[in-house]
PDB file of N, CA and C in Angstrom:
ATOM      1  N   UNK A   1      -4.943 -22.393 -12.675  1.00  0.00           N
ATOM      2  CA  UNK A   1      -4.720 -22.402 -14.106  1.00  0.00           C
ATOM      3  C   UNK A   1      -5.165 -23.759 -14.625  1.00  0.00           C
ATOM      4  N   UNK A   2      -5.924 -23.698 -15.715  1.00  0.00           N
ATOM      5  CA  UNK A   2      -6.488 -25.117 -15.682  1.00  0.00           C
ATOM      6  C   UNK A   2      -5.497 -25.631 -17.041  1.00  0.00           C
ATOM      7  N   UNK A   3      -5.898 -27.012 -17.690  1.00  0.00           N
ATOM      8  CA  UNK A   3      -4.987 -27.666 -18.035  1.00  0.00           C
ATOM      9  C   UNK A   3      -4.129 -27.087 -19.463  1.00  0.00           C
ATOM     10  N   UNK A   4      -5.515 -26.642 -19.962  1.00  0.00           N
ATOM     11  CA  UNK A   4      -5.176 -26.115 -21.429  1.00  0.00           C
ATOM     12  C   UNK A   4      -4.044 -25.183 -21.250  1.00  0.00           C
ATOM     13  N   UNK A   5      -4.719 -24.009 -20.493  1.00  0.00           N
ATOM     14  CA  UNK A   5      -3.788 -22.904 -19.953  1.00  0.00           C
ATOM     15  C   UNK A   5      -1.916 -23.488 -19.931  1.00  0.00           C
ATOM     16  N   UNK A   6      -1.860 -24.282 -18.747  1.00  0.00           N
ATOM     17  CA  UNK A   6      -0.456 -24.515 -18.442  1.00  0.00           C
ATOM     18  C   UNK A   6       0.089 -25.384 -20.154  1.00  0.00           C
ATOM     19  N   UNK A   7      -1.030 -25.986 -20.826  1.00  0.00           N
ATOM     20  CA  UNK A   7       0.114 -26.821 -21.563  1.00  0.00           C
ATOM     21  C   UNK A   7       0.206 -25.564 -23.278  1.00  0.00           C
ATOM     22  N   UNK A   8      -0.362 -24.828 -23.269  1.00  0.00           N
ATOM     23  CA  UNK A   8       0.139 -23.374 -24.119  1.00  0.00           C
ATOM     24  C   UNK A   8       0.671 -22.829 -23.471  1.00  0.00           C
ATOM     25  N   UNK A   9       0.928 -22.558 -22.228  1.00  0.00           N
ATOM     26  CA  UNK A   9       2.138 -21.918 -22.036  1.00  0.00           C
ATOM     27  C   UNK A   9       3.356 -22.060 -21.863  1.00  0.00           C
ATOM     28  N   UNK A  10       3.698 -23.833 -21.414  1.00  0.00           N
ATOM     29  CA  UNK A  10       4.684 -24.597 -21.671  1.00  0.00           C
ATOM     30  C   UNK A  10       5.318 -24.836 -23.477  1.00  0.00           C
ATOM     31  N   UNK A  11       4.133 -24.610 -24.003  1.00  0.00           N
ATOM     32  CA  UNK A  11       4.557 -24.914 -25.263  1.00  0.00           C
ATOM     33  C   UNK A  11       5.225 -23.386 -26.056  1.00  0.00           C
ATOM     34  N   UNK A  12       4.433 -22.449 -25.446  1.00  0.00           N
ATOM     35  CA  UNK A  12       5.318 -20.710 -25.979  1.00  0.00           C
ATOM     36  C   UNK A  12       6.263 -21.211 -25.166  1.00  0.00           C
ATOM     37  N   UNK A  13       6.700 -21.689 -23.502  1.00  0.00           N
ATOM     38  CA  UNK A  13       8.238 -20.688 -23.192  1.00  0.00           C
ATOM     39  C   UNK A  13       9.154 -22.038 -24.261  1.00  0.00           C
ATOM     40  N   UNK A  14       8.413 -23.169 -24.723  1.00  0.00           N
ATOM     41  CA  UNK A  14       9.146 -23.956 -25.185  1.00  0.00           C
ATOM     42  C   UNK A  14       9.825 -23.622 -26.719  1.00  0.00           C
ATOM     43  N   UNK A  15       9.177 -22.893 -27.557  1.00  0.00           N
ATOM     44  CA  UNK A  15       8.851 -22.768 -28.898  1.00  0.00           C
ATOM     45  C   UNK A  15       9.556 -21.765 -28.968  1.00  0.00           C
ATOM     46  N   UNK A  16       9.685 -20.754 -27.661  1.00  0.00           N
ATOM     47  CA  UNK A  16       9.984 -19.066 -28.431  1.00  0.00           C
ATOM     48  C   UNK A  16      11.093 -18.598 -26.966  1.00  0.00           C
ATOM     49  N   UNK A  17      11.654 -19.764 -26.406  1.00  0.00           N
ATOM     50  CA  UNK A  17      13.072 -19.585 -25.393  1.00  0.00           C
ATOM     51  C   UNK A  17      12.296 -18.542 -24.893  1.00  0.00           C
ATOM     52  N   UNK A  18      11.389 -18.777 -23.427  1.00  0.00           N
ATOM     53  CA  UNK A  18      11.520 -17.718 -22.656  1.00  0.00           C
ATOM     54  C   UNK A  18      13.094 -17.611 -21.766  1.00  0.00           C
ATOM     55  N   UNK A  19      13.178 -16.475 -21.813  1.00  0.00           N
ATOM     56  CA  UNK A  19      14.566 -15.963 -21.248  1.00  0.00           C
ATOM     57  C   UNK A  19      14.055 -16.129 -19.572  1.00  0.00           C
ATOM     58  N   UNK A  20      15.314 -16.946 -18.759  1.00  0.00           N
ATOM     59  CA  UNK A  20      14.532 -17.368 -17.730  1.00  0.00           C
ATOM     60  C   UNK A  20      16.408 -16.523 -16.945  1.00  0.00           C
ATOM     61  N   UNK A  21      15.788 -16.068 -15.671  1.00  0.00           N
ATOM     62  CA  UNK A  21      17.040 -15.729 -14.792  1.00  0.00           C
ATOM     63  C   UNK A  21      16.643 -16.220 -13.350  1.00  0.00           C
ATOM     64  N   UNK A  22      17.739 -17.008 -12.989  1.00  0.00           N
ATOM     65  CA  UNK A  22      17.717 -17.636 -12.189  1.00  0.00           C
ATOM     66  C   UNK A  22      18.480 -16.591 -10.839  1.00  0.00           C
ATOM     67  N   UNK A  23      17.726 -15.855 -10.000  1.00  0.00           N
ATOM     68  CA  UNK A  23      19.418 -15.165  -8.992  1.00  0.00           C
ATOM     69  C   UNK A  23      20.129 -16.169  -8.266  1.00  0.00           C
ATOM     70  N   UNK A  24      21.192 -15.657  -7.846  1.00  0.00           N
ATOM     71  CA  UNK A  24      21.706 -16.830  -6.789  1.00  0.00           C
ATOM     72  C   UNK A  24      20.945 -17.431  -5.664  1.00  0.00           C
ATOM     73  N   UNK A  25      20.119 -15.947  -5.230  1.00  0.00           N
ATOM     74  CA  UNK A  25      19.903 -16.291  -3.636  1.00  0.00           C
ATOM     75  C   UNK A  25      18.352 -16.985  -4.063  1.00  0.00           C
ATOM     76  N   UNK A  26      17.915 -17.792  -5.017  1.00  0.00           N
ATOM     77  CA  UNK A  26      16.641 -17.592  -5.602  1.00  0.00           C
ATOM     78  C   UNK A  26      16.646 -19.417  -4.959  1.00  0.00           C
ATOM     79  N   UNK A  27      15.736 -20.064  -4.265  1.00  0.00           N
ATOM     80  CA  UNK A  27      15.646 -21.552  -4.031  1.00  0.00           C
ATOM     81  C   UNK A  27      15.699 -22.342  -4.771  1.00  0.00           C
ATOM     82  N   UNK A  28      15.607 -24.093  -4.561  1.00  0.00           N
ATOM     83  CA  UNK A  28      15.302 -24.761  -5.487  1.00  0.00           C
ATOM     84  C   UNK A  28      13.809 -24.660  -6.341  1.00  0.00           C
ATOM     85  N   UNK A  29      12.893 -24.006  -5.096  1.00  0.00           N
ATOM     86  CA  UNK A  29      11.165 -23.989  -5.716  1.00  0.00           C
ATOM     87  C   UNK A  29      10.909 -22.546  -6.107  1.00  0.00           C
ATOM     88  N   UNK A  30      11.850 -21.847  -6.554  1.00  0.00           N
ATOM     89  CA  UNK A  30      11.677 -19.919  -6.838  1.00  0.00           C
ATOM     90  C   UNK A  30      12.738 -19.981  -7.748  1.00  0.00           C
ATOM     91  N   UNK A  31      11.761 -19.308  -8.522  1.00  0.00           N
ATOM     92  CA  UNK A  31      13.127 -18.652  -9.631  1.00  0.00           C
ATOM     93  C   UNK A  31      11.938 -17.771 -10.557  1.00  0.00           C
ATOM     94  N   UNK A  32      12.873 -17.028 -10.830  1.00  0.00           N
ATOM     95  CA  UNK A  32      12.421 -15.539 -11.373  1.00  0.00           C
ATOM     96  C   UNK A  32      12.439 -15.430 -12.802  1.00  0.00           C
ATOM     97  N   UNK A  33      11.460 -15.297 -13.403  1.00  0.00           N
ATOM     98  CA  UNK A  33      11.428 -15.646 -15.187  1.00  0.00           C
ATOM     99  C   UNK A  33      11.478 -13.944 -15.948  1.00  0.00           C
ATOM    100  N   UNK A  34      12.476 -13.751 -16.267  1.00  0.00           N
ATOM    101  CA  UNK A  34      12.019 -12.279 -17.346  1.00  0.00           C
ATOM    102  C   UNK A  34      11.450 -12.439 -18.409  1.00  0.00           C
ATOM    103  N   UNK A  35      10.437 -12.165 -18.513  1.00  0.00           N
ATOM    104  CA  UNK A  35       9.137 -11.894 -19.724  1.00  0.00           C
ATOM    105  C   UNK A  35       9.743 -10.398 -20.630  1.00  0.00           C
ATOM    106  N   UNK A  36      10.382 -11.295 -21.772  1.00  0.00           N
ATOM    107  CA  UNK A  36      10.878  -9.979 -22.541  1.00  0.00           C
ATOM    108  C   UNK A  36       9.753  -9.644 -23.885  1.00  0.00           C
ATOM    109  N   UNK A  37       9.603  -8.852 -24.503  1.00  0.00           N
ATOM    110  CA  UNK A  37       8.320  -8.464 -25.342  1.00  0.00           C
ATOM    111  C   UNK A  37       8.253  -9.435 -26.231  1.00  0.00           C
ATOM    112  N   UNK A  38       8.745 -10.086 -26.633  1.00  0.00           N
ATOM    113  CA  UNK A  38       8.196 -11.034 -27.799  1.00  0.00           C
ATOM    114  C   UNK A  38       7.726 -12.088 -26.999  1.00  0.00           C
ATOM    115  N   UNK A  39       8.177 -12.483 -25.978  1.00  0.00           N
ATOM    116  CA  UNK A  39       7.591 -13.712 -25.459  1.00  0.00           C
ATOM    117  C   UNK A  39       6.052 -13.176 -24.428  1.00  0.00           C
ATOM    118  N   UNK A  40       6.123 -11.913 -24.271  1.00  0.00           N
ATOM    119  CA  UNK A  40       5.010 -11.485 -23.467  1.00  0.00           C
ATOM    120  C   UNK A  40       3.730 -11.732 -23.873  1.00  0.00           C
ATOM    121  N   UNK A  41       3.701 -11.258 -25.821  1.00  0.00           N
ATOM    122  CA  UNK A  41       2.637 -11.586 -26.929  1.00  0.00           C
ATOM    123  C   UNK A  41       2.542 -12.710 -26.674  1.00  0.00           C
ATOM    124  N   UNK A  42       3.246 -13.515 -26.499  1.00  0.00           N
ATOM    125  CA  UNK A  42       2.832 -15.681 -26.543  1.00  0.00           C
ATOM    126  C   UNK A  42       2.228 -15.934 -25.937  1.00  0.00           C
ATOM    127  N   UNK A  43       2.793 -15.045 -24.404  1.00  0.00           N
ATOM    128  CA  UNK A  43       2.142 -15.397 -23.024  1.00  0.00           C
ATOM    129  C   UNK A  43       0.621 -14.866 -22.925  1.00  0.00           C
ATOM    130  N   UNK A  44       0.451 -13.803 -23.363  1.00  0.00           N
ATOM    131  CA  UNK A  44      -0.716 -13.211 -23.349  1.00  0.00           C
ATOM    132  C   UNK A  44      -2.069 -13.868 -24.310  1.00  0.00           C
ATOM    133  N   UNK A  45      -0.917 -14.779 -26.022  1.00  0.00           N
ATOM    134  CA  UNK A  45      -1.683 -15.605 -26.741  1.00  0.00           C
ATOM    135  C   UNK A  45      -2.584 -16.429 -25.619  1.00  0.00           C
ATOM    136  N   UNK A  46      -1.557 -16.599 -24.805  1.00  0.00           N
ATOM    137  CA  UNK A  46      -1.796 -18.124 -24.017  1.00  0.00           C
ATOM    138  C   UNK A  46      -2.843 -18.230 -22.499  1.00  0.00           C
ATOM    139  N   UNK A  47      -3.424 -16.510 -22.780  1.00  0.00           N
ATOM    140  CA  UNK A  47      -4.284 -16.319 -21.917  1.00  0.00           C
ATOM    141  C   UNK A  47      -3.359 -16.375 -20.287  1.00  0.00           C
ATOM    142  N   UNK A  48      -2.599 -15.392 -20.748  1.00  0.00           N
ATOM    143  CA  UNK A  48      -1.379 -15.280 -19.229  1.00  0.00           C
ATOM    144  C   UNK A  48      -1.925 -13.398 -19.452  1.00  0.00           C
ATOM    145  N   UNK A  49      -2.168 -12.932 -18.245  1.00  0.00           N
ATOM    146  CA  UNK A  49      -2.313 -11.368 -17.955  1.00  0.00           C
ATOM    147  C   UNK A  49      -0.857 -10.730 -18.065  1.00  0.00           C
ATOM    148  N   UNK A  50      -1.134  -9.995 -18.452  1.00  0.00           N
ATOM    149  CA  UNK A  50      -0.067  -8.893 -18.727  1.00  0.00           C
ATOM    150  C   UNK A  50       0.804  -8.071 -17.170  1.00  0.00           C
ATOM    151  N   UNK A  51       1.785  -7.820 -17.566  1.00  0.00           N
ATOM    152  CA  UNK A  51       2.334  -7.137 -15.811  1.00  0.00           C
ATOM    153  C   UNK A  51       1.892  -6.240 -15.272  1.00  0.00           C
ATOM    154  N   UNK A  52       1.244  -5.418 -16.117  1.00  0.00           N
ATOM    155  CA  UNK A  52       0.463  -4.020 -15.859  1.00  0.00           C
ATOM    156  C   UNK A  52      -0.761  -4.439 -14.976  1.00  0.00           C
ATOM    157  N   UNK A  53      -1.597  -5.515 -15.933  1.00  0.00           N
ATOM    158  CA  UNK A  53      -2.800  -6.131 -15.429  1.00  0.00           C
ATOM    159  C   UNK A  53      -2.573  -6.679 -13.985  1.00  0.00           C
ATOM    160  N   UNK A  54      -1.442  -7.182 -13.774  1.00  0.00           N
ATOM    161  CA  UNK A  54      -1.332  -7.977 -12.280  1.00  0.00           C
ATOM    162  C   UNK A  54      -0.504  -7.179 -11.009  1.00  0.00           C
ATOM    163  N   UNK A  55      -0.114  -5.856 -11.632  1.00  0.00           N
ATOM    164  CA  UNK A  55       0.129  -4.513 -11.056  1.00  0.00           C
ATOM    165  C   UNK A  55      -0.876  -4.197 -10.253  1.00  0.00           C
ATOM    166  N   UNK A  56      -1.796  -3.502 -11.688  1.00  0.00           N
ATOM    167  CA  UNK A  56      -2.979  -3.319 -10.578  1.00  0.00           C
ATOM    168  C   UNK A  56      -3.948  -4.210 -10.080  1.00  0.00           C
ATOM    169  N   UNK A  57      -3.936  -5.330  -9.908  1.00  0.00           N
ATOM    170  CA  UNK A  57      -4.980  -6.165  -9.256  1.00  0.00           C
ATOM    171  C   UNK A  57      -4.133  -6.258  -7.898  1.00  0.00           C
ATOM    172  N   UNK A  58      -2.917  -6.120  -7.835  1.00  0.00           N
ATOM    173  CA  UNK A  58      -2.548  -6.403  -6.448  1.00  0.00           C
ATOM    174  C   UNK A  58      -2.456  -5.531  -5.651  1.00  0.00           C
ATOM    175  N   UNK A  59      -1.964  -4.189  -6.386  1.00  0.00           N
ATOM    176  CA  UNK A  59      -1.945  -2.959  -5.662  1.00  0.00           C
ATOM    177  C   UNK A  59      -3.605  -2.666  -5.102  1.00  0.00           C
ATOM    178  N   UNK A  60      -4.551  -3.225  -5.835  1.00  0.00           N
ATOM    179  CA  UNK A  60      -6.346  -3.198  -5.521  1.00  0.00           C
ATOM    180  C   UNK A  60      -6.356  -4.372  -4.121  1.00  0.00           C
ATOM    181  N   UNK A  61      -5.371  -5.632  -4.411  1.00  0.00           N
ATOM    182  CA  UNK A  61      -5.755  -6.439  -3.331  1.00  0.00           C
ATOM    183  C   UNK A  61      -5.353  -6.005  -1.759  1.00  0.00           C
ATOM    184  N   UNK A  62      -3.997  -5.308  -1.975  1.00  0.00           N
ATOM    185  CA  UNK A  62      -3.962  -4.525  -0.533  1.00  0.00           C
ATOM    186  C   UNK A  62      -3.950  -3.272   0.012  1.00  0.00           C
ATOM    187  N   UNK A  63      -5.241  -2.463  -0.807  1.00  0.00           N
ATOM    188  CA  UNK A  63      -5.909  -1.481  -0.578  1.00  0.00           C
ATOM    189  C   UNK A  63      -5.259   0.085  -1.128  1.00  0.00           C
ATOM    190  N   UNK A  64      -3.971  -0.309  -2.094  1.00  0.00           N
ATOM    191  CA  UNK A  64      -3.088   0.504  -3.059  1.00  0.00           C
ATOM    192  C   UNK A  64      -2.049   0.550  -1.806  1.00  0.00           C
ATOM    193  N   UNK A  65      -0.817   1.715  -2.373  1.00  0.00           N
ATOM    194  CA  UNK A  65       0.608   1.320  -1.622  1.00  0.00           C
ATOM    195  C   UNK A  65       1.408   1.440  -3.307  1.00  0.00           C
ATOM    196  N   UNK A  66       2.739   1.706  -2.877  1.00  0.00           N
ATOM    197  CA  UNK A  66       4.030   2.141  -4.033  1.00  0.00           C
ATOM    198  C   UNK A  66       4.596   1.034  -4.470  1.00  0.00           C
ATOM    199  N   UNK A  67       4.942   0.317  -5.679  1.00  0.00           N
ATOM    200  CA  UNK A  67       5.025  -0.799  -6.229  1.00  0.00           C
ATOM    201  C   UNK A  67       6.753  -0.916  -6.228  1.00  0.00           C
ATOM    202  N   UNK A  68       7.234  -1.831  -5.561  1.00  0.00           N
ATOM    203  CA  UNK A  68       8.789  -1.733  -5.524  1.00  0.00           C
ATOM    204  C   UNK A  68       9.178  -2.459  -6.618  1.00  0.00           C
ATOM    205  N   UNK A  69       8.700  -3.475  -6.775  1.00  0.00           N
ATOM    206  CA  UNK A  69       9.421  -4.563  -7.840  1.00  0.00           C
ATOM    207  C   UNK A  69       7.937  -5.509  -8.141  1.00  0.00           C
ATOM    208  N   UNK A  70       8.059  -6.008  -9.496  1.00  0.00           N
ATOM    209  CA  UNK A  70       7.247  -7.034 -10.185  1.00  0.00           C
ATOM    210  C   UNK A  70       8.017  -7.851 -11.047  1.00  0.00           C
ATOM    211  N   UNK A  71       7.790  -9.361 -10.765  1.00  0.00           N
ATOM    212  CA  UNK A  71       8.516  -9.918 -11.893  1.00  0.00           C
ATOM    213  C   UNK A  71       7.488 -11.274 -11.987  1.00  0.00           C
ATOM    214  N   UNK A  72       7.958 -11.944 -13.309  1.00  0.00           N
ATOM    215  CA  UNK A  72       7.296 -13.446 -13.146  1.00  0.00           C
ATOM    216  C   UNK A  72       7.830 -14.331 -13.042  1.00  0.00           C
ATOM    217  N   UNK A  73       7.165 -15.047 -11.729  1.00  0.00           N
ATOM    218  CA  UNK A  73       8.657 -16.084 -10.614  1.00  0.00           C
ATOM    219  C   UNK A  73       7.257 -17.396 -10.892  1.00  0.00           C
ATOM    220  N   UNK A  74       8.303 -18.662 -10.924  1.00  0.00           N
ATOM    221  CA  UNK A  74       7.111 -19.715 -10.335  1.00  0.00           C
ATOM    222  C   UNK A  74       7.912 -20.203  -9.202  1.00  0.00           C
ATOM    223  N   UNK A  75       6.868 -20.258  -7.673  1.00  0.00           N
ATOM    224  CA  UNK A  75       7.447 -20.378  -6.597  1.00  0.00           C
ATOM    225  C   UNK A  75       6.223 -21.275  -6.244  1.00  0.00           C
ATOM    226  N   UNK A  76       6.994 -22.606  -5.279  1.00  0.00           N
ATOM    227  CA  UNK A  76       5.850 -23.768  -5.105  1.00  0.00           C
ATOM    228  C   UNK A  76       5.355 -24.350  -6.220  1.00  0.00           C
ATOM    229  N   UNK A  77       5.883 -24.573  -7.672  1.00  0.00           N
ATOM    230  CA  UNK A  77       5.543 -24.781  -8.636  1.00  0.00           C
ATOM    231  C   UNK A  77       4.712 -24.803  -9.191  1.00  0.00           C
ATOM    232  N   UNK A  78       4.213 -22.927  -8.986  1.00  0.00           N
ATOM    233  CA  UNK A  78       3.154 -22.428  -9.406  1.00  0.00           C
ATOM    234  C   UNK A  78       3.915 -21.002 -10.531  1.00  0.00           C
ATOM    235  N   UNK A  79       3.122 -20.746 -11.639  1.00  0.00           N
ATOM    236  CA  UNK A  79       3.816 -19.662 -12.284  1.00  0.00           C
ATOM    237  C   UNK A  79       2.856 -18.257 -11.725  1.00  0.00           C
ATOM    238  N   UNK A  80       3.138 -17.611 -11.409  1.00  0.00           N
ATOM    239  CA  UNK A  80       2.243 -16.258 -11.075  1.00  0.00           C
ATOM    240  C   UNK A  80       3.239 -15.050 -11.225  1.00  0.00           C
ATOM    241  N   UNK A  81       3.000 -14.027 -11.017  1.00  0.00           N
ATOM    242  CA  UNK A  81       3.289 -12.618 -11.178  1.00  0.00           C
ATOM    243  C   UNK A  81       3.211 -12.464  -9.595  1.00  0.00           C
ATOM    244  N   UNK A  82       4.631 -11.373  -9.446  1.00  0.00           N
ATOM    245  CA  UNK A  82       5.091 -11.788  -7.696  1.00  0.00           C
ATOM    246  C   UNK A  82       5.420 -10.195  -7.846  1.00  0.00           C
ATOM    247  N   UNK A  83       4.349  -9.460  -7.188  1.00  0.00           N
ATOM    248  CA  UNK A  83       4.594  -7.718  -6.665  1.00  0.00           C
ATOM    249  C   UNK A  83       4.481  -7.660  -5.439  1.00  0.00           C
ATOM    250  N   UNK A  84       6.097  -6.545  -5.338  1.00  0.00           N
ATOM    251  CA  UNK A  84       5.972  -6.351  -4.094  1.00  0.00           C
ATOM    252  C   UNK A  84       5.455  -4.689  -4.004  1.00  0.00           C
ATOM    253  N   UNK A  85       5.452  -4.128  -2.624  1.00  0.00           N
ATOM    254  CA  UNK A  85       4.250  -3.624  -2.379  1.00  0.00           C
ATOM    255  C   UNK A  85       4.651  -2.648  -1.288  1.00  0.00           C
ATOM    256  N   UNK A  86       4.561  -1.578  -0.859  1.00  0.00           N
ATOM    257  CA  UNK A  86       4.961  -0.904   0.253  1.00  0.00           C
ATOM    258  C   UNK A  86       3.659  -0.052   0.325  1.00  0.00           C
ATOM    259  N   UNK A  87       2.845  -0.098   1.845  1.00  0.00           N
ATOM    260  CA  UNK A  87       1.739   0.525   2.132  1.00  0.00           C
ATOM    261  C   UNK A  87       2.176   0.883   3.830  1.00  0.00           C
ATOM    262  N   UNK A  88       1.973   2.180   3.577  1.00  0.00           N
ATOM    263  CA  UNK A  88       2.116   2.436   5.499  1.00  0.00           C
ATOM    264  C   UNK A  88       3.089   2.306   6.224  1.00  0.00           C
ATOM    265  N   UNK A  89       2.550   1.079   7.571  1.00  0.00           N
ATOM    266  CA  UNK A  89       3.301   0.652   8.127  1.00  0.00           C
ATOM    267  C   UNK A  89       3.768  -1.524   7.686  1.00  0.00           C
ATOM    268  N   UNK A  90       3.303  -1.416   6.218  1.00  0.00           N
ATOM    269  CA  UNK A  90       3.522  -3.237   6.125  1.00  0.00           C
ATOM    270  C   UNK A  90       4.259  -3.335   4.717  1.00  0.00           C
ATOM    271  N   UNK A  91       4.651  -4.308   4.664  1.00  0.00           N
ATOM    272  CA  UNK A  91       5.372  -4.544   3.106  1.00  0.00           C
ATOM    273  C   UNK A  91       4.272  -5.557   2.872  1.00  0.00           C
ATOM    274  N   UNK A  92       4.018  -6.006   1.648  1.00  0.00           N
ATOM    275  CA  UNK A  92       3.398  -6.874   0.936  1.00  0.00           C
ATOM    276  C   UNK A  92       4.161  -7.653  -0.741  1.00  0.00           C
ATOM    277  N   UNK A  93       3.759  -8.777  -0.282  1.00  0.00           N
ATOM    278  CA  UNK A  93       4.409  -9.318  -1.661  1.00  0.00           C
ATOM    279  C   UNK A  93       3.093 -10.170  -1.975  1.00  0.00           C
ATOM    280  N   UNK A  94       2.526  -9.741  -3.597  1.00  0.00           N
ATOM    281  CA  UNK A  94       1.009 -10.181  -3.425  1.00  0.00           C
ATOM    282  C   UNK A  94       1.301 -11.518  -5.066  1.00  0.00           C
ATOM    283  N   UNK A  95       0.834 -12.371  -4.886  1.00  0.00           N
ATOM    284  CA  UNK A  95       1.096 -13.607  -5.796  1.00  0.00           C
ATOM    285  C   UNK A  95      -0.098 -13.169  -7.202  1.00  0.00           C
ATOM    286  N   UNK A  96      -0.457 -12.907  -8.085  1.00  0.00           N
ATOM    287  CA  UNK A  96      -1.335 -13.142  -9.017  1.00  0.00           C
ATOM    288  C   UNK A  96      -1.579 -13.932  -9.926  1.00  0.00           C
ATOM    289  N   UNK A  97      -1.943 -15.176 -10.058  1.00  0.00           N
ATOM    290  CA  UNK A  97      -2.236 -16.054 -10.826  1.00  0.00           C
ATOM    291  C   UNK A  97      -2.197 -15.567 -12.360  1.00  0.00           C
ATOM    292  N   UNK A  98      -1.795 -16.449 -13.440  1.00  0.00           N
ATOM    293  CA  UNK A  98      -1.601 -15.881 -14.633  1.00  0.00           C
ATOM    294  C   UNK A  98      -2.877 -15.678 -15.267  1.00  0.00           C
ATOM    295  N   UNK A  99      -4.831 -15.891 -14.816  1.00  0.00           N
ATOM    296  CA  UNK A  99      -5.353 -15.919 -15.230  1.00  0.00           C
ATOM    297  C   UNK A  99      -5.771 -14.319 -14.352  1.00  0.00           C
ATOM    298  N   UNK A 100      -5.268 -13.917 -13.220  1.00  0.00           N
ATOM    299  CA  UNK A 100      -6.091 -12.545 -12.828  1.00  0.00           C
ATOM    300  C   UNK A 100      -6.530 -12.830 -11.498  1.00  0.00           C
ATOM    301  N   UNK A 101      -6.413 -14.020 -11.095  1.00  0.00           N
ATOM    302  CA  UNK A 101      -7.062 -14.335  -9.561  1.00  0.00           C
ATOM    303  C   UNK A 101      -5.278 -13.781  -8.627  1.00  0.00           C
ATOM    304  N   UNK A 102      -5.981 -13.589  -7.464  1.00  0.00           N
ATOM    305  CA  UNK A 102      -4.830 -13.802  -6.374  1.00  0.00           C
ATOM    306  C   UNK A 102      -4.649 -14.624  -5.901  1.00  0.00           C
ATOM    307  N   UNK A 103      -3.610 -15.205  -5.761  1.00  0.00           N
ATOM    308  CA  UNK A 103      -3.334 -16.566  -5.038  1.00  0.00           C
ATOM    309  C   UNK A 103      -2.815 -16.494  -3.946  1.00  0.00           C
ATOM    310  N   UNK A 104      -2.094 -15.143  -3.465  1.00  0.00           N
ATOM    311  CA  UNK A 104      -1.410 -15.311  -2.022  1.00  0.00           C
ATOM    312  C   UNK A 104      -1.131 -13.684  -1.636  1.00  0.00           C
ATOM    313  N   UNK A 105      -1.110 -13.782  -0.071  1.00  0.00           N
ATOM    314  CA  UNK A 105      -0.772 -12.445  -0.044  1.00  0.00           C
ATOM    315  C   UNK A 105      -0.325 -12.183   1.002  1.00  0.00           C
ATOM    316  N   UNK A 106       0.974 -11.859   1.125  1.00  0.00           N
ATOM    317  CA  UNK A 106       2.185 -12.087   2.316  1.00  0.00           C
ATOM    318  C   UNK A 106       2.518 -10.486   2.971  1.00  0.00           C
ATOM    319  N   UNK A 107       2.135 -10.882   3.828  1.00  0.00           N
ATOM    320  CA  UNK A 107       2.405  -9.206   5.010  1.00  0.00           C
ATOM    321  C   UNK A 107       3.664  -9.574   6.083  1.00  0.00           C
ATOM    322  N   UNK A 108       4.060  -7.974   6.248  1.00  0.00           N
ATOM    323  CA  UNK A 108       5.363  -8.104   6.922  1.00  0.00           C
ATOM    324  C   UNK A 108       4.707  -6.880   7.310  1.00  0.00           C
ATOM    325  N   UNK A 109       5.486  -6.307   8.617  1.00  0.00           N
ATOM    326  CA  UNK A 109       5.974  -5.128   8.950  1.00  0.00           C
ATOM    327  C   UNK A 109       6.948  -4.662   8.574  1.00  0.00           C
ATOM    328  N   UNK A 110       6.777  -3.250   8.022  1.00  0.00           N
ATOM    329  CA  UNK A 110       7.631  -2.605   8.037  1.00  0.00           C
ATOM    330  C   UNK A 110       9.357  -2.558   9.079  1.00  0.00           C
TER     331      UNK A 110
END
């Protein structure tokens, strides 16, 4: 995400209270942001992809599979879109950068 990017989007969750939920079991470097519809428009002003959009780019990155959960977490103090993923025999939790790239892509066995 280059510079412009992060400092409009600091300035929407700043301007328009993104609603942020923290879970318990969530680390000091993870925490889980709910993107509720008015702040989604800001985010999207701000050249951030939509959840749908980072749905399917991840479900494309590990060859499709049933979508368990999507939310927008910044983990490693990075903000991305964090889907998880059930294909076969592996789980996947696939990272999508707020511009559309993938940034990570974590396999487990089933």
């Amino acid at each position: 995400m280059n510079t412009t990017i992060k400092t409009l989007l600091a300035a929407a969750v700043l301007a328009n209270g993104l609603a942020i939920a923290a879970p318990a079991f969530a680390g000091e470097h993870e925490k889980e942001y709910e993107v509720q519809t008015s702040n989604a428009q800001t985010l999207a002003a701000a050249g951030v992809i939509t959840k749908a959009q980072a749905v399917t780019i991840a479900v494309a990155a590990v060859g499709g599979g049933t979508v368990v959960r999507s939310a927008f977490e910044k983990g490693d103090r990075i903000l991305h879109w964090s889907v998880d993923i059930v294909n076969g025999k592996y789980d996947y939790e696939v990272w999508v950068g707020t511009t559309g790239k993938v940034l990570r892509v974590i396999t487990q066995p089933r």
